[in-house]
Protein backbone atom coordinates (compact mmCIF):
# COMPACT_ATOMS: atom_id res chain seq x y z
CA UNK A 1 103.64 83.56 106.18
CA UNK A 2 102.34 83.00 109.65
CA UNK A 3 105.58 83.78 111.33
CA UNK A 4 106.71 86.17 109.01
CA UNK A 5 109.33 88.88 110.08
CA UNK A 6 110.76 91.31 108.08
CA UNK A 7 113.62 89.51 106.52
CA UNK A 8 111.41 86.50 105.76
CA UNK A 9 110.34 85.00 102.71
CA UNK A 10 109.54 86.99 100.01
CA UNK A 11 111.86 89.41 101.47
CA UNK A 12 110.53 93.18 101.68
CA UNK A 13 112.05 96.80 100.99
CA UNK A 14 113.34 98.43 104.41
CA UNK A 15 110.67 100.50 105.51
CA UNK A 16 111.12 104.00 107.24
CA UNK A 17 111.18 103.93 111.16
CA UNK A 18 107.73 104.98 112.62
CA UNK A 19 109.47 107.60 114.65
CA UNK A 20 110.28 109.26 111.00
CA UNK A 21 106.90 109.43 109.92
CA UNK A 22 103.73 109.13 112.57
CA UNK A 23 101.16 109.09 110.15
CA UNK A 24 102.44 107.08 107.36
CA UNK A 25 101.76 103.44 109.20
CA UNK A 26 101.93 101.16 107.00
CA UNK A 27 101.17 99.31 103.24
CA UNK A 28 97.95 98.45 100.91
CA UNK A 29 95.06 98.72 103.39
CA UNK A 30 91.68 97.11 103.15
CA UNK A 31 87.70 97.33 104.21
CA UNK A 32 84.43 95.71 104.69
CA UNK A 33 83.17 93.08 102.53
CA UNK A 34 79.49 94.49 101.94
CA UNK A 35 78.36 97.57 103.82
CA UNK A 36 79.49 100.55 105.87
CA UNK A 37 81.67 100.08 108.91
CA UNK A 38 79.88 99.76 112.02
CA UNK A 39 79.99 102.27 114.97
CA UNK A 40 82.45 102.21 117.89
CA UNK A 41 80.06 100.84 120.26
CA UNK A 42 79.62 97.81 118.33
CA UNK A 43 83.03 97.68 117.91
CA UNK A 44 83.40 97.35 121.59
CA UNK A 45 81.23 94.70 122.14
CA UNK A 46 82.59 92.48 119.42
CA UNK A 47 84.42 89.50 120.70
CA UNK A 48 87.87 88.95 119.62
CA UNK A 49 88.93 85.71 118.22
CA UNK A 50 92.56 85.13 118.28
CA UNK A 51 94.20 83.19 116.14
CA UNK A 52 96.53 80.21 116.81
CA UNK A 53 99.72 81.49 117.54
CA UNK A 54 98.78 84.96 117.45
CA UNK A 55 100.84 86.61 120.09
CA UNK A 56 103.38 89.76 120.29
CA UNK A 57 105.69 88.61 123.27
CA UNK A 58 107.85 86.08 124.55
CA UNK A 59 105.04 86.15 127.44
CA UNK A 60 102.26 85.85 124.95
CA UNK A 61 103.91 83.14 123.04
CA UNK A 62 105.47 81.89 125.47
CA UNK A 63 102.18 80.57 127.36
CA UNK A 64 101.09 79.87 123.64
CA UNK A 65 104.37 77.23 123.36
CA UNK A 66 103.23 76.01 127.00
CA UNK A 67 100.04 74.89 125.55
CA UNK A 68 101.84 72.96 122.70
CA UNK A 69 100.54 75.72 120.11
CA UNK A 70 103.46 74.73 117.68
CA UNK A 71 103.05 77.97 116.02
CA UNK A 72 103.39 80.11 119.40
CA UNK A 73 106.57 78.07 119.83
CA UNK A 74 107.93 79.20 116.37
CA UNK A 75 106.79 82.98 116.60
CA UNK A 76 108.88 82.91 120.20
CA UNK A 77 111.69 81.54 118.29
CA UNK A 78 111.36 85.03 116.18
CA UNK A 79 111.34 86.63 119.01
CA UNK A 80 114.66 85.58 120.24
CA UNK A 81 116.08 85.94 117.32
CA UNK A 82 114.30 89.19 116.17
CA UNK A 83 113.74 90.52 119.74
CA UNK A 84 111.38 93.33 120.02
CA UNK A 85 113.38 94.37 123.15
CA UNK A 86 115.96 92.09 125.37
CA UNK A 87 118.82 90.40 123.80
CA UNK A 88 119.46 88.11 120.99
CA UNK A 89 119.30 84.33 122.14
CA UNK A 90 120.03 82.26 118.97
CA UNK A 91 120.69 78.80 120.80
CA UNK A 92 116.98 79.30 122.28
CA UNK A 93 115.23 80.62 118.76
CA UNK A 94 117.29 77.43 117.35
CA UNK A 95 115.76 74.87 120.12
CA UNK A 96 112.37 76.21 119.55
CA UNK A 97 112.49 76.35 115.63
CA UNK A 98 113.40 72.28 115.92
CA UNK A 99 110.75 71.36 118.71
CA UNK A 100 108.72 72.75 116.41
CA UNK A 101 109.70 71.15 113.48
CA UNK A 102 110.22 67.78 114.77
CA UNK A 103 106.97 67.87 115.85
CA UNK A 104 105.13 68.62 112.07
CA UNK A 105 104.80 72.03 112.27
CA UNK A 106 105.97 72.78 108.68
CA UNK A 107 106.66 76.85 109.53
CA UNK A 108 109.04 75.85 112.23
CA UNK A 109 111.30 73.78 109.46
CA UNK A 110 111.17 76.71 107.52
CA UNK A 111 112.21 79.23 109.80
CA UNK A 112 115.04 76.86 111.20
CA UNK A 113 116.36 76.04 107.43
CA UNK A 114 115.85 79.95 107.08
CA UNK A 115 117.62 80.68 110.02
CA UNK A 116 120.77 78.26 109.26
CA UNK A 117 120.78 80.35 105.52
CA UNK A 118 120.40 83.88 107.03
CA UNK A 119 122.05 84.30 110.43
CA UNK A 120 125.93 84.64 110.31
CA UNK A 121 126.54 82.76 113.32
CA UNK A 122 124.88 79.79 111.93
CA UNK A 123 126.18 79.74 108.53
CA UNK A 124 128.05 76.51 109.68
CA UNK A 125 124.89 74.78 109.25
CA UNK A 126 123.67 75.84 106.02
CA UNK A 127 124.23 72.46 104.43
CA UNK A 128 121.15 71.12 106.74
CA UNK A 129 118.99 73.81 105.13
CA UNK A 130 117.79 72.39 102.02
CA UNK A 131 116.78 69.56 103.64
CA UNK A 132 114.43 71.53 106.24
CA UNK A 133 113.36 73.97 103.52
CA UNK A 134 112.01 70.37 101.76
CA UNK A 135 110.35 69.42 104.75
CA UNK A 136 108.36 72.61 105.32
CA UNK A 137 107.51 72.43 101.81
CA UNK A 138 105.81 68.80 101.74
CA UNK A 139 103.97 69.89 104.86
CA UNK A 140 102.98 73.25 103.54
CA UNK A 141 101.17 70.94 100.50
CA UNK A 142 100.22 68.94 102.58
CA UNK A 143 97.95 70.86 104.33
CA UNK A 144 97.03 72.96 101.20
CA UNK A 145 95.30 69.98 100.21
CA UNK A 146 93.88 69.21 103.17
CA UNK A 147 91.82 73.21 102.95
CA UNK A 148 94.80 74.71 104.54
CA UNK A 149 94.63 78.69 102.79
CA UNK A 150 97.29 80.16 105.01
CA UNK A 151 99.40 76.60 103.73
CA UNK A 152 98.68 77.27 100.03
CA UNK A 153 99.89 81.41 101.01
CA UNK A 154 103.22 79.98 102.48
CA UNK A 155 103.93 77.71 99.87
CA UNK A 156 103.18 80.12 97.33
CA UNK A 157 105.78 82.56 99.51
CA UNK A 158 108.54 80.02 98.92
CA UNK A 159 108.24 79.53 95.32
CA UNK A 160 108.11 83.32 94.93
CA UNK A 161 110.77 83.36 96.72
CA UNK A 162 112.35 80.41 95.34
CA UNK A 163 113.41 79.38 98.88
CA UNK A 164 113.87 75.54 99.36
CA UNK A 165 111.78 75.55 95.45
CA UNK A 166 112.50 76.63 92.47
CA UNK A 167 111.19 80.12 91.64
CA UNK A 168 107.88 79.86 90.12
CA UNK A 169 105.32 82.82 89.79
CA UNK A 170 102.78 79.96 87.87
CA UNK A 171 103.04 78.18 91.09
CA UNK A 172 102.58 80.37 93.48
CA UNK A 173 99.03 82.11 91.65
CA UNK A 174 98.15 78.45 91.37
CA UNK A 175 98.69 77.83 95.02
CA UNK A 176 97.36 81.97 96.08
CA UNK A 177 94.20 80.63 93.65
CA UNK A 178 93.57 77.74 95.58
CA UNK A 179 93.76 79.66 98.80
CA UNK A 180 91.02 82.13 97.72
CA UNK A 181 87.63 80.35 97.97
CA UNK A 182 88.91 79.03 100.99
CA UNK A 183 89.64 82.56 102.41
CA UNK A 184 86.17 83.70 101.09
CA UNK A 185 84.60 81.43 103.02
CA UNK A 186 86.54 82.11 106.45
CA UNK A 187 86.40 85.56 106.13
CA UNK A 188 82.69 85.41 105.69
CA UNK A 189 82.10 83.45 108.81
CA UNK A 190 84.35 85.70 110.89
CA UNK A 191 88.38 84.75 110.26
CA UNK A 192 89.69 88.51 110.74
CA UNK A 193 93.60 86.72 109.36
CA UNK A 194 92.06 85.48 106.37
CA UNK A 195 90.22 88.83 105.63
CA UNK A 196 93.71 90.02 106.12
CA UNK A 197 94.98 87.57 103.58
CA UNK A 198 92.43 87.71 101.19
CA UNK A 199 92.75 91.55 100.87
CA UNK A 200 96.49 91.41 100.50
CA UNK A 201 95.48 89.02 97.22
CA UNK A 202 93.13 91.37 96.28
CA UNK A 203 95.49 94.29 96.55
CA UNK A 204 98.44 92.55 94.46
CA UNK A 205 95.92 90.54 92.12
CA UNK A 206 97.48 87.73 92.70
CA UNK A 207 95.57 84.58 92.86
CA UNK A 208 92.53 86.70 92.57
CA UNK A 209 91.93 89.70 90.30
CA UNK A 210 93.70 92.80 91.21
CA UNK A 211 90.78 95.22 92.93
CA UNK A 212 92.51 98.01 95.17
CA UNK A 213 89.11 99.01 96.24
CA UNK A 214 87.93 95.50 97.46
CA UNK A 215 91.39 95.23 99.21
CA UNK A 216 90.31 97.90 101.23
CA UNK A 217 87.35 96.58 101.96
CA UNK A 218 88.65 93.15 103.49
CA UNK A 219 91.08 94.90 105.67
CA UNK A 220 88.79 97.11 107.08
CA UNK A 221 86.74 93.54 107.92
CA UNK A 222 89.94 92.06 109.16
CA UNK A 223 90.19 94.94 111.58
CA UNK A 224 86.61 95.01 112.68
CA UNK A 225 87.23 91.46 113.42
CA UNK A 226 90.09 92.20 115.88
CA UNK A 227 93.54 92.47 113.78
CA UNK A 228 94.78 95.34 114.82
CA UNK A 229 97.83 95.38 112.44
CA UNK A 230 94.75 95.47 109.54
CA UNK A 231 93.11 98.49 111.17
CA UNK A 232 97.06 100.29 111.14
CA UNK A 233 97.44 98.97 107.85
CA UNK A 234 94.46 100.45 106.10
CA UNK A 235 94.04 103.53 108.51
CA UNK A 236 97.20 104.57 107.18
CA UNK A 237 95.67 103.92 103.62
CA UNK A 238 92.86 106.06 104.12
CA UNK A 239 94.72 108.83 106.47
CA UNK A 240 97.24 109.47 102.89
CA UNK A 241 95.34 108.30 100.39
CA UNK A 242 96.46 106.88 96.59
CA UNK A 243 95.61 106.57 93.07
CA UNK A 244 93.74 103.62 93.54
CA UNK A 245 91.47 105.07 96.39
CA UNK A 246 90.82 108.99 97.64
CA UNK A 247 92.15 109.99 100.88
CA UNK A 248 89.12 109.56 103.53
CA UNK A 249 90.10 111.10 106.94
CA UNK A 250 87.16 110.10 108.55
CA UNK A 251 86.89 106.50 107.62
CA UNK A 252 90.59 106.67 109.06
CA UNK A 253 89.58 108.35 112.43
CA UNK A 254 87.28 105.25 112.71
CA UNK A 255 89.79 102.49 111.75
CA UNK A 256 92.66 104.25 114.47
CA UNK A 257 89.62 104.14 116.83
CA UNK A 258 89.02 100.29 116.39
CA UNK A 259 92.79 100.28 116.68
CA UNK A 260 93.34 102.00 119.85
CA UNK A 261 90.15 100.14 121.51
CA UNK A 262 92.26 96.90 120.16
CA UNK A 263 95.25 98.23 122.48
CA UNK A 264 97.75 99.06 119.81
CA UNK A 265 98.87 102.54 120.80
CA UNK A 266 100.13 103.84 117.28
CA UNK A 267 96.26 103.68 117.30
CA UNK A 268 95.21 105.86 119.88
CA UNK A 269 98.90 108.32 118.76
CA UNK A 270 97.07 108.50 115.40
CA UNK A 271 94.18 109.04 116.29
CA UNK A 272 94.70 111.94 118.85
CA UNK A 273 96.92 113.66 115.84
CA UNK A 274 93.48 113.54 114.13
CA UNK A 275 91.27 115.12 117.17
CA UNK A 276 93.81 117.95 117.64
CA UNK A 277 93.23 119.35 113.67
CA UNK A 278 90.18 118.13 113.24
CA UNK A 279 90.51 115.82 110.29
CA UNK A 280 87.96 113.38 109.86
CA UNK A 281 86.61 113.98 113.43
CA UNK A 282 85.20 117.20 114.98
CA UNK A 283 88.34 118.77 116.51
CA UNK A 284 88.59 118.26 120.53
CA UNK A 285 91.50 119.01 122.02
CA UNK A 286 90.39 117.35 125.27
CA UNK A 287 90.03 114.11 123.59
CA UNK A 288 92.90 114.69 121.79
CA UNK A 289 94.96 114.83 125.31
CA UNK A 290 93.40 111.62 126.59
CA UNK A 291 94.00 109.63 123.58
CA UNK A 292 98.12 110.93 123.64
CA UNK A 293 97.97 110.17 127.54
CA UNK A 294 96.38 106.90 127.07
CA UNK A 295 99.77 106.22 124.96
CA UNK A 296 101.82 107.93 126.85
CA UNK A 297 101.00 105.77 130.27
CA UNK A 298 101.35 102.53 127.92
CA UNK A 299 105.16 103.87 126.80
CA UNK A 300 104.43 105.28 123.41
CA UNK A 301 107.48 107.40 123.49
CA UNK A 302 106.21 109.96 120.73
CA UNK A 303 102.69 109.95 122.79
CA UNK A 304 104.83 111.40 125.86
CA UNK A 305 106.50 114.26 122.98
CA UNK A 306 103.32 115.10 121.81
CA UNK A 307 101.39 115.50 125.37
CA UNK A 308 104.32 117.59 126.82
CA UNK A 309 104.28 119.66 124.27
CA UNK A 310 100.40 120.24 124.27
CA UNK A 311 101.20 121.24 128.28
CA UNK A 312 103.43 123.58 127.17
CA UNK A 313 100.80 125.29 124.19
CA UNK A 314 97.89 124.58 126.89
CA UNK A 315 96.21 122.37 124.60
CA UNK A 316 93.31 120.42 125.70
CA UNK A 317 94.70 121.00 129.09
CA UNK A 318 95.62 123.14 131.53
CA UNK A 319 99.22 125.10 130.45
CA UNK A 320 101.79 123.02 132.99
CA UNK A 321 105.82 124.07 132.08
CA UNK A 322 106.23 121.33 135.16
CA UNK A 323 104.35 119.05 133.40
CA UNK A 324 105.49 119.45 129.70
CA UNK A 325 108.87 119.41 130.64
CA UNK A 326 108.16 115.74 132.95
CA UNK A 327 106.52 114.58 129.72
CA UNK A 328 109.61 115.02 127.97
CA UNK A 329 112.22 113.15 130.40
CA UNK A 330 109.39 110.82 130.26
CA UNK A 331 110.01 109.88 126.43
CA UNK A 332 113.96 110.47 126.77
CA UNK A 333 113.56 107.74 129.55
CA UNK A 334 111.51 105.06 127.52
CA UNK A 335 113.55 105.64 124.38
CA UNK A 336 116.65 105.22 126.66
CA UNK A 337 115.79 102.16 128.33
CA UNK A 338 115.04 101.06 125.21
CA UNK A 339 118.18 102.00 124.00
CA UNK A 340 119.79 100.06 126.48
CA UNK A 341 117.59 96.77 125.51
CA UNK A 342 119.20 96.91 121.82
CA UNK A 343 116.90 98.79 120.08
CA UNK A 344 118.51 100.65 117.06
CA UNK A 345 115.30 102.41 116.30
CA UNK A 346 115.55 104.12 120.22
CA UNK A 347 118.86 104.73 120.06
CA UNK A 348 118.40 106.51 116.97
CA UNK A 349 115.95 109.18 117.86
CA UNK A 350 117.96 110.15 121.17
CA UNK A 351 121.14 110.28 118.81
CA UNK A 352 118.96 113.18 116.72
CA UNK A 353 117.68 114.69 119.98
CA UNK A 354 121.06 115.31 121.47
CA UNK A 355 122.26 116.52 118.16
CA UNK A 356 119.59 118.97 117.58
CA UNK A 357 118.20 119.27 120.57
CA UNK A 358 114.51 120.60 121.78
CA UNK A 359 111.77 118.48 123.68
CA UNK A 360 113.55 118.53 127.18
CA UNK A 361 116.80 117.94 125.87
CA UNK A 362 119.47 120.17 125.32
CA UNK A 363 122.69 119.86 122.61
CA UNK A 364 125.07 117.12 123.17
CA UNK A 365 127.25 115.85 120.52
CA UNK A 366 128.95 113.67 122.90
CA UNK A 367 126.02 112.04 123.59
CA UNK A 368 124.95 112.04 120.29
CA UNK A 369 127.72 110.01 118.93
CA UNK A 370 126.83 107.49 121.76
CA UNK A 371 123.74 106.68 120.72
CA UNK A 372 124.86 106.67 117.02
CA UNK A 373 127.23 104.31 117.85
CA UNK A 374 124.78 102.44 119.93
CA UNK A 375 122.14 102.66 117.36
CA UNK A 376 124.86 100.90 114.29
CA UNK A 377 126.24 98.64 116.92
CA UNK A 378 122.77 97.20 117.04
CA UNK A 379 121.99 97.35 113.50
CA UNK A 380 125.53 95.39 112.95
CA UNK A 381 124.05 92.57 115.29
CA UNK A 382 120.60 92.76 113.52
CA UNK A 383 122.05 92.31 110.01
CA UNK A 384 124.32 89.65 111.08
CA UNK A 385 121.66 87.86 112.08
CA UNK A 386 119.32 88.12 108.94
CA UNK A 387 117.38 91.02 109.06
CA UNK A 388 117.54 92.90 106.03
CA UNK A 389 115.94 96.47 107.20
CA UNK A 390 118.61 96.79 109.41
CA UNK A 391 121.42 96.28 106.70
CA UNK A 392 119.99 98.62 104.14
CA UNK A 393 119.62 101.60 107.23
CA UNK A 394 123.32 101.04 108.19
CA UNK A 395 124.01 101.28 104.41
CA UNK A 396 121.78 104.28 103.95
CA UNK A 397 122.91 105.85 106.67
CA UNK A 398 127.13 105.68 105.67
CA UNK A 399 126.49 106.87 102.52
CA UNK A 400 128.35 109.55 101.38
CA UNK A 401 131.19 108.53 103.62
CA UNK A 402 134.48 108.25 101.58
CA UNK A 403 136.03 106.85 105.14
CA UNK A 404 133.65 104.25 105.61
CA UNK A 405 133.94 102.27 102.01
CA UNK A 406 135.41 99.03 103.23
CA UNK A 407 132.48 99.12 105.74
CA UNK A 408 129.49 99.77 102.50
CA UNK A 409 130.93 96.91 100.76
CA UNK A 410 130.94 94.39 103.47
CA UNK A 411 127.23 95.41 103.75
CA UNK A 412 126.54 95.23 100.35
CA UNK A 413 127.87 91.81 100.11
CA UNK A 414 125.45 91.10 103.16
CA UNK A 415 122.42 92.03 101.53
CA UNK A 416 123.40 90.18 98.49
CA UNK A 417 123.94 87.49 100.63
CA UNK A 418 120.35 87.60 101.76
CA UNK A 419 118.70 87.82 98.48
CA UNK A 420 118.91 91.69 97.55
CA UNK A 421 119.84 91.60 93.60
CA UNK A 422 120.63 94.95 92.92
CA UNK A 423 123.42 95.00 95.30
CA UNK A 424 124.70 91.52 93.63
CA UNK A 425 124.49 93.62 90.52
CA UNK A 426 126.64 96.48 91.81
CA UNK A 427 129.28 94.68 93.70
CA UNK A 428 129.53 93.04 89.97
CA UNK A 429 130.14 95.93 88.57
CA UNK A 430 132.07 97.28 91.43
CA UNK A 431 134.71 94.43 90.66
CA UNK A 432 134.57 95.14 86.28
């Protein structure tokens, strides 16, 4: 969906933290519809269409809501309730979701109904959710019919979902069908999002006849056209490679380049990883200090690692102890800031830092166990409030635990609550 987060509907398998794995960015990438990808200087001059209510802050959406763009106003209501750093405000995510709502824009019923089913605090509401769910799905069709496609996608979402509908696969490739002309025909005239769309039909075969190689294709389109999150997405396709397509380093270096250019910093991480071992690009160790800088300055924390450590080996740059060991404090800073503005993911690196130590920081189990605690203190809040990823880690993560069973279960029976079968299924058989 438009304003989809990572507990929305259909809900998705918690994926690893990027910190755990820097080149393994993302799912099913994508490419260019006919053709080979153009160069980076054409890349550069391409203007950059955003979409309506495309934005990745409360600033961004924020000026979006300003400007009535109902769907800025409902992707800042994510953002208070899934904030990307700052606290949780779920009175302000609620005002937003209804303004929204109230005022026909069909995502913003949806994410209120889904908020009133998912968050724990709000559970007292729950019995107004059906009723909003109904809502966003009359003005979902609605504007299907009207030549909506991303409509006909969310739709199709709900009934695969069977959120606020009755499950129905036959539905939902009815709906994804009806979508896909209409996609074709945006994505030819320049709609990078419904590239991106098409290409996740095309990847699933959905809708549309399953072609892995055509998937790649669109989302390499999508990302010449300016989504970023495309250009991650299949980079990170063509950096590991699959079954369904060889691994093609180069074609990677050139989708991380768009990415970087775009301003998304995993980008430019990525691709200075490739400059320093010369896969897909000639090896340049200069460049490859640049590009980490260039991250670094922007508060890529593992940007920071990675540069100090290349002053330290003299990489690209002149060998600086001063400097490498600056670099350092420089990510333990940003990831503890970070730490500080609820972010499990932060909290969770520094907790391994001070436990193994290295990189500037030296062993600390004291410290360690305060950022673990930290780190599941936030993951408590994030699951209570409906996002799923954050459940499943804490679970993962007290496994093996004999002292902390009371603690499993109560998660368990959270992400059953929030639609995760197989843990229905083995509290069941838990109680047999």
């Amino acid at each position: 969906m438009t304003n989809r987060e990572p507990s929305q509907s259909p809900p998705r398998s918690a994926k690893p933290s990027s910190k755990r794995a820097m080149l393994v960015l993302g799912i099913a990438g994508v490419c260019l519809l006919a053709g080979g990808i153009a160069g980076s200087r054409w890349y550069k001059s391409r203007r950059v269409q955003p979409a309506v209510g495309d934005c990745d802050s409360r600033e961004e959406c924020g000026a979006l809501c300003d400007r009535k763009d109902l769907l800025g106003c409902t992707r800042l209501a994510t953002l208070y309730w899934f904030p990307k750093s700052g606290h949780r405000d779920l009175a302000k995510a609620e005002s937003l979701y209804k303004e929204a709502c109230d005022a026909g824009e069909p995502m913003g019923c949806f994410s209120l109904g889904r908020m009133y089913q998912d968050a724990a605090a709000l559970r007292d509401k729950v019995a107004s959710a059906p009723d909003l769910l109904k809502r966003a799905a009359e003005g979902f069709d609605r504007r299907c019919n009207e030549g909506r496609a991303q409509a006909c996608l969310d739709l199709a979402s709900m009934y695969i979902a069977g959120r606020g509908v009755e499950r129905s696969t036959e539905k939902a490739g009815a709906l994804q069908s009806k979508a896909a002309p209409i996609l074709e025909r945006e994505c030819t005239s320049g709609d990078a999002r419904s590239c991106s769309s098409l290409s996740f039909l095309a990847w699933s075969g959905t809708g549309i006849p399953k072609d892995a190689r055509r998937s790649y294709d669109l989302g390499e389109r999508a990302c010449e056209l300016g989504d970023k999150r495309a250009c991650t997405r299949v980079g990170s396709e063509f950096l590991m490679g699959r079954q369904e397509m060889e691994k093609d380093l180069s074609r990677a270096a050139r989708v991380f380049r768009r990415a970087c250019d775009l301003g998304d910093m995993t980008g430019c991480h990525t691709l200075a990883r490739l400059y320093h071992d010369g896969s897909g690009v000639a090896l340049d160790l200069k460049e490859a200090a640049a590009l980490q800088k260039k991250a670094c300055d922007a508060e890529y924390p593992a940007a920071c690692r990675e540069l100090g450590r290349m002053f330290g080996e003299g990489e690209g740059v002149k060998k600086d102890a001063g400097q490498q060991a600056e670099l350092y404090q420089r990510e333990v800073s940003i990831r503890a800031r970070r730490c500080s503005e609820e972010s499990a993911d932060d909290c969770e690196e520094l907790s391994r830092n001070y436990r193994t130590g290295g990189f500037g920081v030296r062993i600390d189990p004291g410290r360690a166990r305060e950022f673990e605690e930290s780190e599941m203190r936030y993951r408590q809040e994030n699951c209570d409030a409906g996002l799923l990823n954050d459940c499943t880690a804490m679970r993962l993560r007290l496994e093996g635990r004999p002292s902390q069973g009371d603690r499993m279960r109560a998660i368990r029976e959270r992400e059953c609550q929030l639609g995760v079968k197989e843990q229905c299924r083995f509290l069941s058989r838990e109680k047999q």
